[in-house]
Protein backbone atom coordinates (compact mmCIF):
# COMPACT_ATOMS: atom_id res chain seq x y z
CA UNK A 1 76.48 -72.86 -135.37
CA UNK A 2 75.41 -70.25 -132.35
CA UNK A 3 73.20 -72.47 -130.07
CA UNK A 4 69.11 -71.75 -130.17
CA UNK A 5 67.66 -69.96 -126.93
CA UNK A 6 65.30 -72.24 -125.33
CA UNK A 7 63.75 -70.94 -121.82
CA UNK A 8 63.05 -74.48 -120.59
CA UNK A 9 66.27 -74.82 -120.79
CA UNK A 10 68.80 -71.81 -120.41
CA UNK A 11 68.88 -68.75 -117.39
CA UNK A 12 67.17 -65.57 -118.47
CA UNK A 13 65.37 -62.96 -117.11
CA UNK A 14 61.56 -61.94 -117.34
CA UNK A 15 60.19 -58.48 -116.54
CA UNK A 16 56.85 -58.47 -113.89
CA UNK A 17 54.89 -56.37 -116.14
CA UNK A 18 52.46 -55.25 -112.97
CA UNK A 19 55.68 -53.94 -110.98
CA UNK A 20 58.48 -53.62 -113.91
CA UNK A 21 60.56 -55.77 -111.90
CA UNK A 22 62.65 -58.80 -112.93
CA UNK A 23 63.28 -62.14 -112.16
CA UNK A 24 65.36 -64.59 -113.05
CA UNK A 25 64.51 -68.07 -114.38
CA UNK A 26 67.30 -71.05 -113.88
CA UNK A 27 65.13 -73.61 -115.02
CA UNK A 28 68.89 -75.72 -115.29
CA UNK A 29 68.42 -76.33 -111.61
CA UNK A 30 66.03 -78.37 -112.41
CA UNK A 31 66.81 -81.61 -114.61
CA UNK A 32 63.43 -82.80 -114.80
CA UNK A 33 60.20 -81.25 -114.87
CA UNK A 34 59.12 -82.90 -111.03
CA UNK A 35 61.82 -83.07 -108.09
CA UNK A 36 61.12 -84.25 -104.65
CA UNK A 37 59.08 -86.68 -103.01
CA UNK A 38 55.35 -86.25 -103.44
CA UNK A 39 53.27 -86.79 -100.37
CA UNK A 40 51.22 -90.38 -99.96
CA UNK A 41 49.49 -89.69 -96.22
CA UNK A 42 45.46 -88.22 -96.57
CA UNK A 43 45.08 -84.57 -96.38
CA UNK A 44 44.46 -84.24 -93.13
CA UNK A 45 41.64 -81.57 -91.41
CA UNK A 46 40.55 -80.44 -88.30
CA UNK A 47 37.42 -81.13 -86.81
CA UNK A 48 34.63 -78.76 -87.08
CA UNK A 49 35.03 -76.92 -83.93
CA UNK A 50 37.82 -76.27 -81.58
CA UNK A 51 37.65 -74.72 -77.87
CA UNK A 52 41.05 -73.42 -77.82
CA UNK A 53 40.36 -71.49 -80.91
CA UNK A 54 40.16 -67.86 -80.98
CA UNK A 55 37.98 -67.94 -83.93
CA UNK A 56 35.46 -70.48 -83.87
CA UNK A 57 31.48 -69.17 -82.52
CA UNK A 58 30.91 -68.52 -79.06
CA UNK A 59 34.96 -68.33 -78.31
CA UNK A 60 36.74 -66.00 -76.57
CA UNK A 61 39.31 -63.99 -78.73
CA UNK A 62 42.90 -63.32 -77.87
CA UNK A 63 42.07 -59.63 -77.40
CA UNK A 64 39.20 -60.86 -74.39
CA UNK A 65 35.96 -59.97 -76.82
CA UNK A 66 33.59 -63.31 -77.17
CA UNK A 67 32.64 -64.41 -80.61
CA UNK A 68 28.79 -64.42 -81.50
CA UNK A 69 27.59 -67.51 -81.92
CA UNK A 70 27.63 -66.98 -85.89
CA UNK A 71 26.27 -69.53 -88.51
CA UNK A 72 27.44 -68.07 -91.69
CA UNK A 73 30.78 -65.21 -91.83
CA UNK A 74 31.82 -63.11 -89.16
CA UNK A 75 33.58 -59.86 -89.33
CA UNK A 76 35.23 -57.99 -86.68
CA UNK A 77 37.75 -55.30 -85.85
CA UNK A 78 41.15 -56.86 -85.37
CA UNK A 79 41.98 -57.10 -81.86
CA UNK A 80 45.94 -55.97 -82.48
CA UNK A 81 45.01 -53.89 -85.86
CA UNK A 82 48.29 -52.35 -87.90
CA UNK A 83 46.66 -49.84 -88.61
CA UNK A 84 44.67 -47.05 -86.63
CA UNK A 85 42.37 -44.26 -87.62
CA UNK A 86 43.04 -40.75 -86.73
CA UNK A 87 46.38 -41.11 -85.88
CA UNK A 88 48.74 -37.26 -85.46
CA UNK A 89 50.96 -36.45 -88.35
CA UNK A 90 54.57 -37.44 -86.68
CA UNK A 91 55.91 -34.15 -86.02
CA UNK A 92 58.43 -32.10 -88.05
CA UNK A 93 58.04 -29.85 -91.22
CA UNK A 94 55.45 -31.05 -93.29
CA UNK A 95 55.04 -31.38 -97.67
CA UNK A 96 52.83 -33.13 -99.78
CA UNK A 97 53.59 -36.51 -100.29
CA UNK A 98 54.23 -38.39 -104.23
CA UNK A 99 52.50 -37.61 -107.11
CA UNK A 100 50.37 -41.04 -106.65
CA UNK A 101 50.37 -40.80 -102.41
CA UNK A 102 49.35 -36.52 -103.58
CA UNK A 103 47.09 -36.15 -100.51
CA UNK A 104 49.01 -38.21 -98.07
CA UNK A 105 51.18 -35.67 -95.98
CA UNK A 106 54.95 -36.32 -95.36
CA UNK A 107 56.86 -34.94 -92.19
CA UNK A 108 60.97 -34.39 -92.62
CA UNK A 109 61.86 -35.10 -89.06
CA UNK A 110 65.08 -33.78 -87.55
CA UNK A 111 67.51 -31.67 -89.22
CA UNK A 112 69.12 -34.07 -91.16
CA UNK A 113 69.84 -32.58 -94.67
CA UNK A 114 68.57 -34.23 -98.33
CA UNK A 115 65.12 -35.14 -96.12
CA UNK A 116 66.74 -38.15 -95.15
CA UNK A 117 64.15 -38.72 -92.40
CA UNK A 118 60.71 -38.71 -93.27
CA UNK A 119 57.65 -40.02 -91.74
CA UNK A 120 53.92 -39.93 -92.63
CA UNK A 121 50.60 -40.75 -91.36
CA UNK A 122 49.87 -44.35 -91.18
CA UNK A 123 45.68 -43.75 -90.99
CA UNK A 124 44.46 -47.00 -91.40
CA UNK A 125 41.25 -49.97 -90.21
CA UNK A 126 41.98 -53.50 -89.82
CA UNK A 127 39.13 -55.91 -89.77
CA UNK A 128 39.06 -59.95 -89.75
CA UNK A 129 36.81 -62.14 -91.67
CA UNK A 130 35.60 -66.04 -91.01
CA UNK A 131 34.49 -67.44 -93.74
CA UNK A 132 32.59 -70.10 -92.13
CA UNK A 133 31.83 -71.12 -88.04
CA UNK A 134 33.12 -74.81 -89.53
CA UNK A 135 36.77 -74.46 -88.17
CA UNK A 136 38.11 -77.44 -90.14
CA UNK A 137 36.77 -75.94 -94.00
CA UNK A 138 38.43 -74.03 -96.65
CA UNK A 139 37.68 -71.72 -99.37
CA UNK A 140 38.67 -75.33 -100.91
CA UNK A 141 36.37 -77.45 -99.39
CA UNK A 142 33.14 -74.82 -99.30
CA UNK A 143 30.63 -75.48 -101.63
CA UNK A 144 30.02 -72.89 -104.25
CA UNK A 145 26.96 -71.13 -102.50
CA UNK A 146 28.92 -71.07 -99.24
CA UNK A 147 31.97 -69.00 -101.29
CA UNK A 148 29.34 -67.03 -102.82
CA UNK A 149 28.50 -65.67 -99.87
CA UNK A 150 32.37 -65.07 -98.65
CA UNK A 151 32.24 -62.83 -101.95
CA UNK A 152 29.54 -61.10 -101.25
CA UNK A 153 31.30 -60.25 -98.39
CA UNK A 154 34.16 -58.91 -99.85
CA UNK A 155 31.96 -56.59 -101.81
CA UNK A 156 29.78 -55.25 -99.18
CA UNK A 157 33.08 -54.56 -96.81
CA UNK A 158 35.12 -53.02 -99.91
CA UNK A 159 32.01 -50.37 -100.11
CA UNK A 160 31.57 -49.32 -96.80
CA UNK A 161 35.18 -48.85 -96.34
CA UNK A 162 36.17 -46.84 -99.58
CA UNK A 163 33.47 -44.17 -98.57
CA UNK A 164 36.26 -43.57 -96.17
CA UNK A 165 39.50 -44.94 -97.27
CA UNK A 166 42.14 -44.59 -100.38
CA UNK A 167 42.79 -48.32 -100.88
CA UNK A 168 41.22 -51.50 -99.20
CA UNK A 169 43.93 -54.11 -99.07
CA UNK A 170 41.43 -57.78 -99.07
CA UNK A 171 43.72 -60.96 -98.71
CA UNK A 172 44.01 -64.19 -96.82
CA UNK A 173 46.88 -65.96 -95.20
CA UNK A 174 46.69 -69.57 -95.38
CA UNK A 175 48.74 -72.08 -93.60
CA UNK A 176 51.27 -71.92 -90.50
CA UNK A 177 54.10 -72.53 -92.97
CA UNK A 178 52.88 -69.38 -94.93
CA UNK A 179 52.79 -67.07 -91.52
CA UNK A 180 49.49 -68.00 -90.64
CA UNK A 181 48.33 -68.22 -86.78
CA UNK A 182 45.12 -69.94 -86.52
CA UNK A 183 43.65 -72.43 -89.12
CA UNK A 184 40.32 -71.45 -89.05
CA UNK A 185 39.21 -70.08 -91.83
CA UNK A 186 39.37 -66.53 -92.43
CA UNK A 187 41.30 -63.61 -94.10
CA UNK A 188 41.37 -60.05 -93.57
CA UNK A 189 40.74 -56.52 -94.65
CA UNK A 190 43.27 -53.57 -94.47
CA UNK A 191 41.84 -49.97 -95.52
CA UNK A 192 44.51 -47.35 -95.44
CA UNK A 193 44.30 -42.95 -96.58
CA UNK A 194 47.64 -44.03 -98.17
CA UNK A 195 48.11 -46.29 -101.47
CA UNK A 196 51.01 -49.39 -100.09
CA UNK A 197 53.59 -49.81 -102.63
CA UNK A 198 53.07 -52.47 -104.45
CA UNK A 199 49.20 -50.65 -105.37
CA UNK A 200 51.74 -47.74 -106.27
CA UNK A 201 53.76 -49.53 -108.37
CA UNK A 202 51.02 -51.24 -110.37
CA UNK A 203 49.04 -47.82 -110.87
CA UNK A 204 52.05 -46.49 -112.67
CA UNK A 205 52.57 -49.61 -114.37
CA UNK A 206 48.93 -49.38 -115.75
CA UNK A 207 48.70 -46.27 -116.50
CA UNK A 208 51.94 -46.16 -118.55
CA UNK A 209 51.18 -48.92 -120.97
CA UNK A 210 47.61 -47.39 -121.54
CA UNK A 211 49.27 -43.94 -122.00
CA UNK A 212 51.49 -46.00 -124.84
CA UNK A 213 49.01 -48.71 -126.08
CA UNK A 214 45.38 -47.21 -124.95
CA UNK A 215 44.25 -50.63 -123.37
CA UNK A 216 44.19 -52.32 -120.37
CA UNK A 217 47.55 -53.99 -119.41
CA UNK A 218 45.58 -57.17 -117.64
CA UNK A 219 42.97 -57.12 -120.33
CA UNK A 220 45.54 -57.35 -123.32
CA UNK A 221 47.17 -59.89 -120.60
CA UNK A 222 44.88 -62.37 -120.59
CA UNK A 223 44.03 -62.29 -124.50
CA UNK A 224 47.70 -63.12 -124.76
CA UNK A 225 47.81 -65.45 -122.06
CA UNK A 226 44.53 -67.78 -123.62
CA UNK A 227 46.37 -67.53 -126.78
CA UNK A 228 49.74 -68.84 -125.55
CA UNK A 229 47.38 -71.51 -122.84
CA UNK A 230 50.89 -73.22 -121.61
CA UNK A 231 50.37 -71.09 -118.75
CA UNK A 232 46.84 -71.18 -118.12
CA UNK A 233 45.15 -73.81 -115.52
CA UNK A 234 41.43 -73.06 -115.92
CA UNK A 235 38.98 -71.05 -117.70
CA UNK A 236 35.28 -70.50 -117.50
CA UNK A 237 33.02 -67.72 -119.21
CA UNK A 238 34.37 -64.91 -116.68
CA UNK A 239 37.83 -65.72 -115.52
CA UNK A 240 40.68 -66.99 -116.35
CA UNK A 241 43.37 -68.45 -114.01
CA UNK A 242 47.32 -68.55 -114.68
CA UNK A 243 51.02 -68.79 -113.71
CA UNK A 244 51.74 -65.36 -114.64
CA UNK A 245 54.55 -65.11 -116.90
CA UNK A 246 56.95 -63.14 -114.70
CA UNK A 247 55.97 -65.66 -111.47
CA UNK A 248 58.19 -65.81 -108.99
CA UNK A 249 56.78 -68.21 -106.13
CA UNK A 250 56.97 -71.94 -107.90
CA UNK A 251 52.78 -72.24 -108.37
CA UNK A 252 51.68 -68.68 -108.07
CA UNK A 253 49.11 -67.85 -109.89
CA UNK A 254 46.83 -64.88 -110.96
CA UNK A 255 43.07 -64.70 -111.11
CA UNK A 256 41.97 -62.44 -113.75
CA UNK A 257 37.87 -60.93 -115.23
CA UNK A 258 37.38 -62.33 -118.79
CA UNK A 259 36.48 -58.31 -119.66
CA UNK A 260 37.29 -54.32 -118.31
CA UNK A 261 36.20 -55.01 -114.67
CA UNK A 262 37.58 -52.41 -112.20
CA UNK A 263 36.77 -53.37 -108.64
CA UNK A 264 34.93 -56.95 -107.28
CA UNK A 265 32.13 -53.94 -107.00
CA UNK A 266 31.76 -53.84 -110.81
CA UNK A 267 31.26 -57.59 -110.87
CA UNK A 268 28.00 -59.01 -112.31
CA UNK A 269 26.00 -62.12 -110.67
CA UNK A 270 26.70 -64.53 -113.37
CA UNK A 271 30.83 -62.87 -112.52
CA UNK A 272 30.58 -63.50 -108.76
CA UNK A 273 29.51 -67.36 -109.78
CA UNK A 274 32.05 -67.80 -112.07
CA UNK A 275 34.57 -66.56 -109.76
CA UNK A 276 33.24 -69.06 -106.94
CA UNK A 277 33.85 -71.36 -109.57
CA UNK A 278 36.68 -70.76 -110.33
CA UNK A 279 38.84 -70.24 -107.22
CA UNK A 280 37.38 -73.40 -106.09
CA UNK A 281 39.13 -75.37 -108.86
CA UNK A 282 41.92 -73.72 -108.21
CA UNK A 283 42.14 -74.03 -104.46
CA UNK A 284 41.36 -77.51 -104.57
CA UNK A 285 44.13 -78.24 -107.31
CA UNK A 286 46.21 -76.80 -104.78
CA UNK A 287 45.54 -79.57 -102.25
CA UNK A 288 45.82 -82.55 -104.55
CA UNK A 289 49.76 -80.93 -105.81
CA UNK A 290 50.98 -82.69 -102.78
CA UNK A 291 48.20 -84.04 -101.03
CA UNK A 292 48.16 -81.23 -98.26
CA UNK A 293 45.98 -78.04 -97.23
CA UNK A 294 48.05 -76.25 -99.29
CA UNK A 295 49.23 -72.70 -97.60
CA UNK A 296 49.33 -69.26 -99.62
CA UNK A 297 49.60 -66.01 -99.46
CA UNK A 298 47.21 -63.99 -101.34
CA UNK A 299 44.55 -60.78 -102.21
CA UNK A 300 42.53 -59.20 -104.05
CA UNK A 301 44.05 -55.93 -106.09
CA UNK A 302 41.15 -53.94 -106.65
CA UNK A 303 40.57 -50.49 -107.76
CA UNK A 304 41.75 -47.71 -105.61
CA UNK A 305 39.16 -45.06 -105.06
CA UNK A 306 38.88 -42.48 -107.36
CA UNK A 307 41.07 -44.45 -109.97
CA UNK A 308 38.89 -47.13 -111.43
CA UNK A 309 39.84 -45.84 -115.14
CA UNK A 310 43.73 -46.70 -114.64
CA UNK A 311 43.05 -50.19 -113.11
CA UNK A 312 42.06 -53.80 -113.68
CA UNK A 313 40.76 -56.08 -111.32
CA UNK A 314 43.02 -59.69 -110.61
CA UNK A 315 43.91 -61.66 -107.78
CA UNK A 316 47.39 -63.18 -106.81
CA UNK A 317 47.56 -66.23 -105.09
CA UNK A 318 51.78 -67.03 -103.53
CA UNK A 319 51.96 -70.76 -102.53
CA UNK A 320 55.74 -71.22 -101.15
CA UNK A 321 55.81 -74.63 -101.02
CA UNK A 322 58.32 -76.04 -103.93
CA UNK A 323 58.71 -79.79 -103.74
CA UNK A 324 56.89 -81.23 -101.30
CA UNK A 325 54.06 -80.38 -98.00
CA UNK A 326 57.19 -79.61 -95.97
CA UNK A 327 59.67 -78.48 -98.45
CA UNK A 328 59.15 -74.56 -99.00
CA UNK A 329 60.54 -71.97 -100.73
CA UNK A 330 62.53 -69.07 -98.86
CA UNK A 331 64.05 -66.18 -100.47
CA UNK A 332 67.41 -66.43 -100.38
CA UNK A 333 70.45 -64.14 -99.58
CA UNK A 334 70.96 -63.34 -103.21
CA UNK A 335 66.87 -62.73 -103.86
CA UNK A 336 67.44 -60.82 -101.01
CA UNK A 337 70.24 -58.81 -101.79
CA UNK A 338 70.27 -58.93 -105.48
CA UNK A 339 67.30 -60.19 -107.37
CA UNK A 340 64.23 -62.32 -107.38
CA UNK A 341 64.95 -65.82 -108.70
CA UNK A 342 62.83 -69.05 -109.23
CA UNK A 343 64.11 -72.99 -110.69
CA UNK A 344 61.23 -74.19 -111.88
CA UNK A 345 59.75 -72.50 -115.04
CA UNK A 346 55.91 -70.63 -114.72
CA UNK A 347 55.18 -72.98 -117.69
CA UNK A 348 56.50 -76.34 -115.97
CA UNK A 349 54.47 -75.37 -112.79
CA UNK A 350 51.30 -74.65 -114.94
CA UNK A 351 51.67 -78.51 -116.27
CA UNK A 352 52.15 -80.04 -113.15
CA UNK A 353 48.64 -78.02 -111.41
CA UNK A 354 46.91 -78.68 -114.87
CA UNK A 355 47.52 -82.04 -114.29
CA UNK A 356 45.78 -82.44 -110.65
CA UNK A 357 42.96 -80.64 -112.11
């Protein structure tokens, strides 16, 4: 008798449907549902202020500006932005740019046939926000009022720079093991007059399935996802939080609106609570996984201007660390050179957080 499929059990493949791309599950590696050791010392913080920080009130900043002596956020132009405003088209003849990118120019430069070199504007704003003047909180450790007010931040920043952007990229890195310099806490804003790829890729991804199915992809998402519930880690009247299906960092997770919610503009009050709410569970399930400030990478996908019918609202939160405080995952030559691939099963890491919660 042929043996029975069983994806806690046998390699397979699942299909990002955000992106349309694949990765592939070997939950095999892992014999039993918990490997490694799992950390006994007290999260540790730092203290409330530090002098050598470049972030904390009254400081001065790499760049040689002074922080205000701020009691509540703080946002600034980044010192050593990415991106710049008003920045010439590189030179070289010039057409349109994709279908989604339509009023982003595109130079061919040199005479290299097939357009083989192309370049295009790279028009952009960087800004930096601190969530709080206490250098040793987190999102995770800020009382619901205090992330209430990092929200409302978000919002008011989103709308002042879409009046003159494309797409606002909002995220945070957390952690020096996740890339991040300074601990205080903070995150950033990137506007760009281009949409990055991965916004690309999720517009057509969007728009295809409603062109087939003519609903939201996240909204049918998470009506599928609180029906399954192996995969979800909390839920409150607004938002529901998940391993996505298709995860490919061991506890990433997605942060989804309970209902058709374009942009954190659209949100209601009784939304923006809830939200506090709920990314404060989350965050501080994070930190009790392995008894650690547990790092990320993550952001808010919100609508890109002009396109708030073809999008949904959600959050993704990518925690590399795999086993243990110190033990992280890194992508691999063949993730690098082949395909993305993850041991331990979405629904295996959606028991283990469940369970700190």
């Amino acid at each position: 008798m042929p043996e029975t499929f069983d994806p806690s059990v046998h390699p397979h493949r699942r299909r990002n449907a955000l992106t349309g791309q694949w990765v592939i599950v070997s939950p095999q590696r892992t014999k039993r549902p918990w490997q490694g050791k799992t950390d006994d010392a007290a999260i540790e913080r730092p203290g409330a202020y530090d002098p050598n920080c470049y972030l904390c009130p009254g400081n001065e900043r790499a760049g040689g500006l002074s922080n205000p002596d701020y009691a509540s956020t703080f946002v600034f132009q980044n010192d050593f932005a990415a991106l710049l405003p008003d920045i010439p088209l590189p030179s070289g003849p010039v057409s349109s740019g994709s279908p989604i990118n339509a009023g982003s120019p595109v130079s061919h430069v040199g005479d290299a046939p097939g357009g083989l070199y192309r370049a295009a504007t790279g028009d952009g704003e960087c800004r930096v926000i601190c969530f709080s003047p206490d250098h040793g909180k987190t999102l995770a450790t800020m009382d619901l009022a205090e992330i209430g007010v990092v929200i409302d931040l978000w919002k008011s920043q989103l709308a002042e720079l879409l009046d003159r952007y494309e797409y606002v990229q909002i995220f945070e890195t957390r952690g020096a093991i996740s890339g991040s310099s300074n601990p205080h806490p903070h995150g950033q804003i990137w506007a760009s007059n281009f949409l990055p790829d991965e916004i690309a890729a999720e517009l057509a991804e969007q728009r295809s399935y409603r062109a087939q199915h003519g609903s939201h992809l996240l909204v049918d998402y998470v009506e599928s996802e609180l029906a399954a519930g192996d995969r979800i880690i909390h839920v409150n009247d607004h938002w529901v939080v998940a391993v996505p299906y298709w995860a490919y960092w061991p506890y990433e997770t997605i942060v989804l609106p309970r209902r058709p919610v374009a942009s954190l503009l659209d949100l209601t009050a009784d939304e923006a609570e809830g939200l506090a709410d709920s990314l404060k569970t989350m965050l501080s399930g994070f930190d009790r996984l392995f008894n650690t400030p547990f790092p990320y990478c993550s952001g808010w996908h919100t609508a890109p201007r002009g396109l708030e019918d073809d999008w949904q609202l959600h959050a993704h939160y990518y925690p590399p660390l795999l086993r243990s405080a110190d033990v992280a995952k890194i992508p691999a030559s063949y993730e690098l050179l082949a395909n993305l691939q993850r041991d331990l099963t979405p629904e295996t890491a959606a028991g283990n957080l469940r369970a700190v919660l």
